[in-house]
N, C-alpha and C. Protein backbone atom coordinates (compact mmCIF):
# COMPACT_ATOMS: atom_id res chain seq x y z
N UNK A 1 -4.84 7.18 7.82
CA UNK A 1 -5.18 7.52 6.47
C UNK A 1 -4.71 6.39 5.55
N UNK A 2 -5.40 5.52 5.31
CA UNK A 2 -5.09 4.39 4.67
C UNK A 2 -5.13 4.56 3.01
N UNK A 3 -4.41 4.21 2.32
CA UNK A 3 -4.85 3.80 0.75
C UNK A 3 -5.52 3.13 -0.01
N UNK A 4 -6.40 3.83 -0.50
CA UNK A 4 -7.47 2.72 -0.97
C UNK A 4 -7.57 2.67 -3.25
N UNK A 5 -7.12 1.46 -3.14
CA UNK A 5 -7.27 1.08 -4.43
C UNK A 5 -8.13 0.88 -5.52
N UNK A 6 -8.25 1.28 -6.61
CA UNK A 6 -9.32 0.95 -7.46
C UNK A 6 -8.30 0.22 -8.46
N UNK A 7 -8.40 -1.24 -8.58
CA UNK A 7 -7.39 -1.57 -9.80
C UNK A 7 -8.45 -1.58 -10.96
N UNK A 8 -9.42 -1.23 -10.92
CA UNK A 8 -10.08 -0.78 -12.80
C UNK A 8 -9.75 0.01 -13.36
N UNK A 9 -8.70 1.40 -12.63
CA UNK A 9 -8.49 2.53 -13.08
C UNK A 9 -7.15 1.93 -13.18
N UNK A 10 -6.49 1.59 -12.78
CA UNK A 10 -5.11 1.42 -12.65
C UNK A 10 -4.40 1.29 -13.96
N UNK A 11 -3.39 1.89 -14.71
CA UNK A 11 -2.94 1.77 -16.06
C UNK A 11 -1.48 1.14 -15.90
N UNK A 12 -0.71 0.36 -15.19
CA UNK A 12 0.20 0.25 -15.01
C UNK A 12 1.33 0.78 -15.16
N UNK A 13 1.19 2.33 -15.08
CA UNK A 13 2.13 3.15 -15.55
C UNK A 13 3.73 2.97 -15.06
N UNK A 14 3.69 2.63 -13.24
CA UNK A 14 4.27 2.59 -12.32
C UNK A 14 5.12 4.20 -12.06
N UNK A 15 4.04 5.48 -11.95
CA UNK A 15 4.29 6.46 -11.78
C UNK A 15 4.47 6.42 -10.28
N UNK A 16 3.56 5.87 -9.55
CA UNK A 16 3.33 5.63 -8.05
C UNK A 16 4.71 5.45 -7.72
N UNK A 17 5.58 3.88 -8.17
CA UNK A 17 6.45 3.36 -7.81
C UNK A 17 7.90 4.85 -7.99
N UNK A 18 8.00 5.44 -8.82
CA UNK A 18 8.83 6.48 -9.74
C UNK A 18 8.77 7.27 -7.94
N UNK A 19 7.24 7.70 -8.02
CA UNK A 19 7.41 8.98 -7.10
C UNK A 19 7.60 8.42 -6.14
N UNK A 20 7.47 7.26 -5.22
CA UNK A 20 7.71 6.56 -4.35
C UNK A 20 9.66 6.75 -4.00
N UNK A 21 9.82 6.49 -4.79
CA UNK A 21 10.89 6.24 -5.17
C UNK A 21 12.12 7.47 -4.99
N UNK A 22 11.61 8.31 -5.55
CA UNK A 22 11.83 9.83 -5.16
C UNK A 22 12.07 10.47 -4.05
N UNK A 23 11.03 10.32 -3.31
CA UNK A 23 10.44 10.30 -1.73
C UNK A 23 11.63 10.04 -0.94
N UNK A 24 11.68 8.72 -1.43
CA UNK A 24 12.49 7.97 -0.38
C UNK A 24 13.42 7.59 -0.67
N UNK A 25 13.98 8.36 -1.35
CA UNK A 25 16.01 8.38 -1.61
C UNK A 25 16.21 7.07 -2.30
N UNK A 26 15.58 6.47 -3.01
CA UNK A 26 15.84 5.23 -4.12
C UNK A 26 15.39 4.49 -3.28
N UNK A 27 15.00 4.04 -2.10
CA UNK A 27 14.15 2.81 -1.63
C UNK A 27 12.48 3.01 -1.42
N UNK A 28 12.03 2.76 -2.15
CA UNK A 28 10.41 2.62 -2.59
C UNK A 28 9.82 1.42 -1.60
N UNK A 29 8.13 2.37 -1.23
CA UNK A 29 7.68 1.41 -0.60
C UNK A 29 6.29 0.98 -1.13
N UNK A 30 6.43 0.80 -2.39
CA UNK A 30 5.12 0.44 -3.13
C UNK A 30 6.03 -0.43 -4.68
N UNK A 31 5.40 -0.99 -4.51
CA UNK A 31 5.58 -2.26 -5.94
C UNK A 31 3.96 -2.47 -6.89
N UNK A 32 4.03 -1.89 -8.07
CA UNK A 32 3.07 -2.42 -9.16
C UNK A 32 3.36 -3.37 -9.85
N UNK A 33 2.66 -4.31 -9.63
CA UNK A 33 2.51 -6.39 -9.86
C UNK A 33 1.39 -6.17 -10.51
N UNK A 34 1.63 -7.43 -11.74
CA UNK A 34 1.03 -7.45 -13.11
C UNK A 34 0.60 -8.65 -13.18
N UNK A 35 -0.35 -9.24 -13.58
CA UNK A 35 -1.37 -10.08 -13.33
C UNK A 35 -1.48 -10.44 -15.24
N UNK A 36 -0.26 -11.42 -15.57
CA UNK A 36 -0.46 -11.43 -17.31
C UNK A 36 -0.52 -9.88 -17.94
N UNK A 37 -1.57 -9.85 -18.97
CA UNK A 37 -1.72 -8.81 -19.77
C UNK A 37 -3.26 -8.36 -18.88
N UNK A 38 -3.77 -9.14 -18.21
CA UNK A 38 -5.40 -8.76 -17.78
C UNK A 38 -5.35 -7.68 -16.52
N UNK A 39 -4.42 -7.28 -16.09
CA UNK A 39 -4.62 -6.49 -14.94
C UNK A 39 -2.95 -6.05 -14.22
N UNK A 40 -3.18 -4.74 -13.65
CA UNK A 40 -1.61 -4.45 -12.74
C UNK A 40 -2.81 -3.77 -11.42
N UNK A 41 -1.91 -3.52 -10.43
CA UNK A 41 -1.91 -3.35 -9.41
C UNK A 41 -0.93 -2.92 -8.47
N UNK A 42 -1.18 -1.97 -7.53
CA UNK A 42 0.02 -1.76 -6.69
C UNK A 42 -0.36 -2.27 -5.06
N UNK A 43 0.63 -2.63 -4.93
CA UNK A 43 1.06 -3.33 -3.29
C UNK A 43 1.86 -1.89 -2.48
N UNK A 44 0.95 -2.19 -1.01
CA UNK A 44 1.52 -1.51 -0.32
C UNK A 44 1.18 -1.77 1.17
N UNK A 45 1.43 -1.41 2.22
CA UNK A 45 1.00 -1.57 3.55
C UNK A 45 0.07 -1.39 3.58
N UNK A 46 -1.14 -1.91 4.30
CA UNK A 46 -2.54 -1.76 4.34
C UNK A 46 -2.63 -0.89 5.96
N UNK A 47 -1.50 -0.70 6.95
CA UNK A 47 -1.57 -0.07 7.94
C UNK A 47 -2.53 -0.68 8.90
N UNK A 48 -2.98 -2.03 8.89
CA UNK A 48 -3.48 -3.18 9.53
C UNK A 48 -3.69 -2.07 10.76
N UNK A 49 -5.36 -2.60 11.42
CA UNK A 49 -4.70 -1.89 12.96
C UNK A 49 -4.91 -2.70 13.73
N UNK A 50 -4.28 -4.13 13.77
CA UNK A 50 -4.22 -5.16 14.73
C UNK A 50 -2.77 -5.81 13.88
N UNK A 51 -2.20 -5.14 14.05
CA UNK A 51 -0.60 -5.29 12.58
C UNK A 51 -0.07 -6.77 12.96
N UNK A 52 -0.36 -7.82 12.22
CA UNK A 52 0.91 -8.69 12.38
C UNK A 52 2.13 -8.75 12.43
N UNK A 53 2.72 -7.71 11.42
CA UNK A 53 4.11 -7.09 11.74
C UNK A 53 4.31 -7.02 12.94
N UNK A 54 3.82 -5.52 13.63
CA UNK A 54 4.31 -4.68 14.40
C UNK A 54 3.86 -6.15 15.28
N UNK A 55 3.30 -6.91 16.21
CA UNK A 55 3.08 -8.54 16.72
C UNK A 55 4.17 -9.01 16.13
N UNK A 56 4.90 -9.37 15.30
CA UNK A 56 6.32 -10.29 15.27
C UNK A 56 7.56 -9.39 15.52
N UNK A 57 7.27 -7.89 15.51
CA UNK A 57 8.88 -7.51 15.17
C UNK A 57 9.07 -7.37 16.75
N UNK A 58 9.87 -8.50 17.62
CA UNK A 58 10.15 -8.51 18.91
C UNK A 58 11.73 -7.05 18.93
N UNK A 59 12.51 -7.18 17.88
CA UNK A 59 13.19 -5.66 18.09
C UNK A 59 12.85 -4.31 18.22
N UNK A 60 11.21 -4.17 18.04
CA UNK A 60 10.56 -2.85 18.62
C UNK A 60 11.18 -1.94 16.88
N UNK A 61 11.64 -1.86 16.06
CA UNK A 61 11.31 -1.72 14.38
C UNK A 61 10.10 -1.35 14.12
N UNK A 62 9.11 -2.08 14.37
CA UNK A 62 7.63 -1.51 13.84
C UNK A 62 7.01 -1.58 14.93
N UNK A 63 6.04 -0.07 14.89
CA UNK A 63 5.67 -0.25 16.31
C UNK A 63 4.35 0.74 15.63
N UNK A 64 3.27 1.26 16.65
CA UNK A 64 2.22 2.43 16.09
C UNK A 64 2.35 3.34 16.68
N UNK A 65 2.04 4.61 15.93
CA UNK A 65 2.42 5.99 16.78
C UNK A 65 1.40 6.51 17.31
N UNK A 66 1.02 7.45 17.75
CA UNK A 66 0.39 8.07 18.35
C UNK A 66 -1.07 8.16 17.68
N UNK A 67 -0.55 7.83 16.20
CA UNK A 67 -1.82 8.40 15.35
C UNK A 67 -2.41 6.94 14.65
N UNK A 68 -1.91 5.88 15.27
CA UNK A 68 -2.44 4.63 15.11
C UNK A 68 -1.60 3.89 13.91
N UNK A 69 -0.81 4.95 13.40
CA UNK A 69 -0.41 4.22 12.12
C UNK A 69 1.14 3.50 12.27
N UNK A 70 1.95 2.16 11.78
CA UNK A 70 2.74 1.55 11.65
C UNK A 70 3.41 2.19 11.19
N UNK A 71 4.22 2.35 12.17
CA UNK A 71 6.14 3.02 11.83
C UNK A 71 7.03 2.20 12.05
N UNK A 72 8.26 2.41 11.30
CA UNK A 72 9.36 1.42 11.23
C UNK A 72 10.74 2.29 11.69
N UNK A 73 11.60 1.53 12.50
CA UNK A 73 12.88 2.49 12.39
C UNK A 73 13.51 1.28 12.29
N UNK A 74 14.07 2.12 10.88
CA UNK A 74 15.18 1.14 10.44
C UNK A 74 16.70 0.76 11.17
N UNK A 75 16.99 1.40 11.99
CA UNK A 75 17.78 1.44 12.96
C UNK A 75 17.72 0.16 13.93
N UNK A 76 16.57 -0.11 14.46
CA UNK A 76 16.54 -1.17 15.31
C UNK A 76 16.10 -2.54 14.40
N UNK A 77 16.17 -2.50 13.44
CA UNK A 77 15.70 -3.54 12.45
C UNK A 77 17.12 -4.70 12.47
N UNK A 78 16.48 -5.89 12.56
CA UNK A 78 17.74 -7.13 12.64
C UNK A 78 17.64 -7.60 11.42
N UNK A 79 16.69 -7.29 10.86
CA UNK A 79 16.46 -8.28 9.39
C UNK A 79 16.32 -9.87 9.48
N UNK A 80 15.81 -10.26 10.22
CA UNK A 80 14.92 -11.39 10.55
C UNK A 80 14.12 -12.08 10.10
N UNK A 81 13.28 -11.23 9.40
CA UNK A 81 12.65 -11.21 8.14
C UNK A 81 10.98 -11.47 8.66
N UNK A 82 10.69 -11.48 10.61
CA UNK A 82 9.60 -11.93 10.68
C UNK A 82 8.33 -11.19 10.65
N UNK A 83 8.54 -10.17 10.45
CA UNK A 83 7.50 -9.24 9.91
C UNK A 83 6.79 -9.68 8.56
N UNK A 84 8.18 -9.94 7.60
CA UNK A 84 7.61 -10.28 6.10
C UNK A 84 6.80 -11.30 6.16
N UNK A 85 6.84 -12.55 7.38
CA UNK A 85 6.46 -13.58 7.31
C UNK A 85 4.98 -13.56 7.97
N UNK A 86 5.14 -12.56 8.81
CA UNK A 86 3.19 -12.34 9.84
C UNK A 86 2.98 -11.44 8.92
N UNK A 87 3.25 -10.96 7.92
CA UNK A 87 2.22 -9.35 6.88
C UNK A 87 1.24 -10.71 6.06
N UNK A 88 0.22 -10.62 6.50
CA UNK A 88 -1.02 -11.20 5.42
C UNK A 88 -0.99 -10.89 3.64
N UNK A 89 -0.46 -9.42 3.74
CA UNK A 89 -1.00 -9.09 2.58
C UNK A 89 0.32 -9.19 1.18
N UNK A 90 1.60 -9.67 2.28
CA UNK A 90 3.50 -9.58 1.35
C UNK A 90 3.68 -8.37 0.71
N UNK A 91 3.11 -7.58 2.31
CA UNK A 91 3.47 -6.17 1.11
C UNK A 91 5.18 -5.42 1.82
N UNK A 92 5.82 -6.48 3.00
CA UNK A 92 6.82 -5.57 3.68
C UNK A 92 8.10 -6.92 2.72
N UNK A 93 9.23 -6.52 2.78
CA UNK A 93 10.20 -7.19 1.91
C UNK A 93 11.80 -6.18 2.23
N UNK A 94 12.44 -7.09 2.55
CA UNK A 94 13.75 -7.17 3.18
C UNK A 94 14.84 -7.20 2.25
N UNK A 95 15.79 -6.52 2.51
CA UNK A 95 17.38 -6.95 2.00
C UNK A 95 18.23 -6.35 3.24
N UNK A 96 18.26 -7.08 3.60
CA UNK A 96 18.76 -6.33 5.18
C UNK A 96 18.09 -5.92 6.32
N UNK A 97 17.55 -4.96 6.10
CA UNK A 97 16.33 -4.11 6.65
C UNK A 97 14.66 -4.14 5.91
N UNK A 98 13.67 -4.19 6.50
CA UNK A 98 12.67 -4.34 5.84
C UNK A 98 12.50 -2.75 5.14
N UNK A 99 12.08 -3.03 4.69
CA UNK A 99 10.99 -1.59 3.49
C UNK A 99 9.31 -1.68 3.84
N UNK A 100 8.47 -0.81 4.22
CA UNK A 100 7.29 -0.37 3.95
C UNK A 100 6.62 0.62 4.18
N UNK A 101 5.57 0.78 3.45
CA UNK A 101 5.04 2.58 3.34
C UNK A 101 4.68 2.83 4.82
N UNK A 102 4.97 4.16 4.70
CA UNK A 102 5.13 5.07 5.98
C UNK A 102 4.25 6.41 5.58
N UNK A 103 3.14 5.91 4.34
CA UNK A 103 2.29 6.65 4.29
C UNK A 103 3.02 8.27 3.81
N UNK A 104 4.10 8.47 3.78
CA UNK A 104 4.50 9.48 3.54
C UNK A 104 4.57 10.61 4.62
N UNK A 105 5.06 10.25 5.47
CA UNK A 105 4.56 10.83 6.98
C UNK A 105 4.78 12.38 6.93
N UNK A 106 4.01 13.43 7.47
CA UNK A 106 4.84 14.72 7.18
C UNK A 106 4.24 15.20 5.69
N UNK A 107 3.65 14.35 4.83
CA UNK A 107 2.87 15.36 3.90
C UNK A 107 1.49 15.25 3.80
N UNK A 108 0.55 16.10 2.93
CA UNK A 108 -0.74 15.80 3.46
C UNK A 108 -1.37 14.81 3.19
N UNK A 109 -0.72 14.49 2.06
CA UNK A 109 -1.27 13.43 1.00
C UNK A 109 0.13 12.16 0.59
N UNK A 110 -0.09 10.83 0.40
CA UNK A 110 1.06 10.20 0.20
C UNK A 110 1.18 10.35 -1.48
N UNK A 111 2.43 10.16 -2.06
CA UNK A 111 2.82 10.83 -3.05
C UNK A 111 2.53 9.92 -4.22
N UNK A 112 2.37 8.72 -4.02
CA UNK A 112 1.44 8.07 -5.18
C UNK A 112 0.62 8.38 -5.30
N UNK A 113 -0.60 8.56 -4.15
CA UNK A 113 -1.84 9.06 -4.54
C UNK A 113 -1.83 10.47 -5.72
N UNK A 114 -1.41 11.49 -4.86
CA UNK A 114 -1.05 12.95 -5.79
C UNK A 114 -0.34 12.52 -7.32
N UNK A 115 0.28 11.32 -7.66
CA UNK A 115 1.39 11.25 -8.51
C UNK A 115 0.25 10.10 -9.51
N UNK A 116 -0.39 9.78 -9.10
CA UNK A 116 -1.30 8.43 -9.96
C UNK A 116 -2.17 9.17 -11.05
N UNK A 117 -1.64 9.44 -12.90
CA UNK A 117 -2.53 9.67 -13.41
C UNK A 117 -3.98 9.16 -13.50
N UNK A 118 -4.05 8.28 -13.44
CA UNK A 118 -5.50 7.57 -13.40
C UNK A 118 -6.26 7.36 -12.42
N UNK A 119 -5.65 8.40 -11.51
CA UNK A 119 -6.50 8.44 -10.12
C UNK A 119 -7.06 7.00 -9.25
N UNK A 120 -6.27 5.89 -9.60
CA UNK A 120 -6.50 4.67 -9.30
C UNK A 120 -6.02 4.73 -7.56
N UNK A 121 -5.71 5.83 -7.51
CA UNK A 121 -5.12 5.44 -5.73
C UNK A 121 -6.33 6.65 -4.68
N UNK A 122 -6.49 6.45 -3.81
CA UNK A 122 -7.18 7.33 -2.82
C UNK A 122 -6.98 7.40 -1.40
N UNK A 123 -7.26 8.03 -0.57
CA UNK A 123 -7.18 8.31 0.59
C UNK A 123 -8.46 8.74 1.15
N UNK A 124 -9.52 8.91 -0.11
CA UNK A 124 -10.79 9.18 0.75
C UNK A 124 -11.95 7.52 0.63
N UNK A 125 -11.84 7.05 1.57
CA UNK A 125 -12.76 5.88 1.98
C UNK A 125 -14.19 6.52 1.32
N UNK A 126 -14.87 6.80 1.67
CA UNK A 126 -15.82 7.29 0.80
C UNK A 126 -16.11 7.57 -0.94
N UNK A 127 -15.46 7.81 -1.18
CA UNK A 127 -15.08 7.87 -2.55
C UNK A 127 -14.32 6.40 -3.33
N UNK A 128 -13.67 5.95 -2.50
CA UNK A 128 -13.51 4.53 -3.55
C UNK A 128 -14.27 3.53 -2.78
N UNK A 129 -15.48 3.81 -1.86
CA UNK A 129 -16.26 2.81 -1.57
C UNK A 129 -17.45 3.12 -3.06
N UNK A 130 -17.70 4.13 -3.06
CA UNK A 130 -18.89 4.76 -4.54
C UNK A 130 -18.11 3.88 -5.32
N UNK A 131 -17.02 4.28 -5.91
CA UNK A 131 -16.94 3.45 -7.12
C UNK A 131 -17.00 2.31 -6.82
N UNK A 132 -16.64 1.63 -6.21
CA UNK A 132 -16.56 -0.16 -6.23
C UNK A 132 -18.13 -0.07 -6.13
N UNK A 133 -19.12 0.23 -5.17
CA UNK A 133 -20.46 0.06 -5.70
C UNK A 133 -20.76 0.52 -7.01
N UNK A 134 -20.67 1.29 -7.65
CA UNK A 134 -21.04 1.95 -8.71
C UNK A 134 -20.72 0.54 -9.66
N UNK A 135 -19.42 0.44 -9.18
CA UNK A 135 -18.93 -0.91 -10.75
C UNK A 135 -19.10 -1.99 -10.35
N UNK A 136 -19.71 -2.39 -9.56
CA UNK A 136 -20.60 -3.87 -8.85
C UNK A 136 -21.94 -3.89 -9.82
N UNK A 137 -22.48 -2.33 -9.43
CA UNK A 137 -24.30 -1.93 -10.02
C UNK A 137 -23.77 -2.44 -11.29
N UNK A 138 -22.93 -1.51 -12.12
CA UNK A 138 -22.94 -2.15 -13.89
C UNK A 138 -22.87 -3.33 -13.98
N UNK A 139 -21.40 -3.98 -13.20
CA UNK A 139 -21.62 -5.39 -13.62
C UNK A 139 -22.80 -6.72 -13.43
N UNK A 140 -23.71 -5.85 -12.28
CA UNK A 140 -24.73 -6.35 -11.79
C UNK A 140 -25.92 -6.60 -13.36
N UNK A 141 -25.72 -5.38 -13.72
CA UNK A 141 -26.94 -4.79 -14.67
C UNK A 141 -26.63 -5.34 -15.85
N UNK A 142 -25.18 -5.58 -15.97
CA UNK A 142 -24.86 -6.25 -17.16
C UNK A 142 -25.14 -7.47 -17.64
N UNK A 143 -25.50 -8.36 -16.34
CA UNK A 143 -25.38 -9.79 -16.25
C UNK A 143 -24.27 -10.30 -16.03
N UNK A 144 -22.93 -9.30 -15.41
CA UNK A 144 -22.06 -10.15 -15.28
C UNK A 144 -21.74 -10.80 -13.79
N UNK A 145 -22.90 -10.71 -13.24
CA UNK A 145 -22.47 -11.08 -11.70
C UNK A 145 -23.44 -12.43 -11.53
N UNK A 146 -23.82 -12.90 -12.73
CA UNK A 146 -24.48 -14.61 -12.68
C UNK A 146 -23.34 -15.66 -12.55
């Protein structure tokens, strides 16, 4: 169940990061990064399913479960840092132990999504594939895609 982003909706509230935050006993696994005044965005594990991580972390730390998705135990973590260094996307980040979303494992929904006024976060692939077409068509129609 991957997260799928719309940053047109996105208001930089950093409610995501708040409830994130919550979740997980003061260590958050989502960061909203601001792009000037023109845009924010939130970072998070993309749950890769050919993971560069889980491929560098030789301490067995990130590994996939049963249900395909990248789990971490922080327990076997050396802090090495070579996960941060194979993640394509710099969404895993260390002070000791790495940090990254775990999807919220155990609820139905991850808690940014439920927690994002502007509905900028999703879990249904279908639905933020419509909008990104939908806002391709306008900008298409607009002339802004010359």
């Amino acid at each position: 169940m991957p997260v799928y982003i719309d940053i047109s909706r996105c208001i930089g509230c950093r409610s995501c990061e708040v409830a994130c935050q919550r979740v997980h006993a003061g260590s958050g696994h989502i960061n909203v990064h601001f792009v000037g005044d023109l845009a924010s965005f939130p970072i998070f594990c993309h749950q890769c399913e050919e993971a560069g991580c889980v491929m560098a972390c030789f301490s067995g730390a990130l590994r996939k479960d049963e249900e395909k998705r990248t789990v971490f135990d922080a327990e076997k973590c050396t802090g090495c840092d070579l996960c941060r260094l194979a993640c394509p996307f710099g969404v895993i980040w260390t002070d000791k132990i790495a940090h990254k979303c775990d999807l919220c494992q155990g609820r139905e929904q991850p808690v940014c999504v439920t927690t994002c006024p502007a509905n900028a976060l999703s879990t249904n692939f279908q639905q933020a594939s419509r909008r990104a077409r939908s806002r391709a068509a306008c900008i298409a129609a607009s002339g802004g895609g010359r």
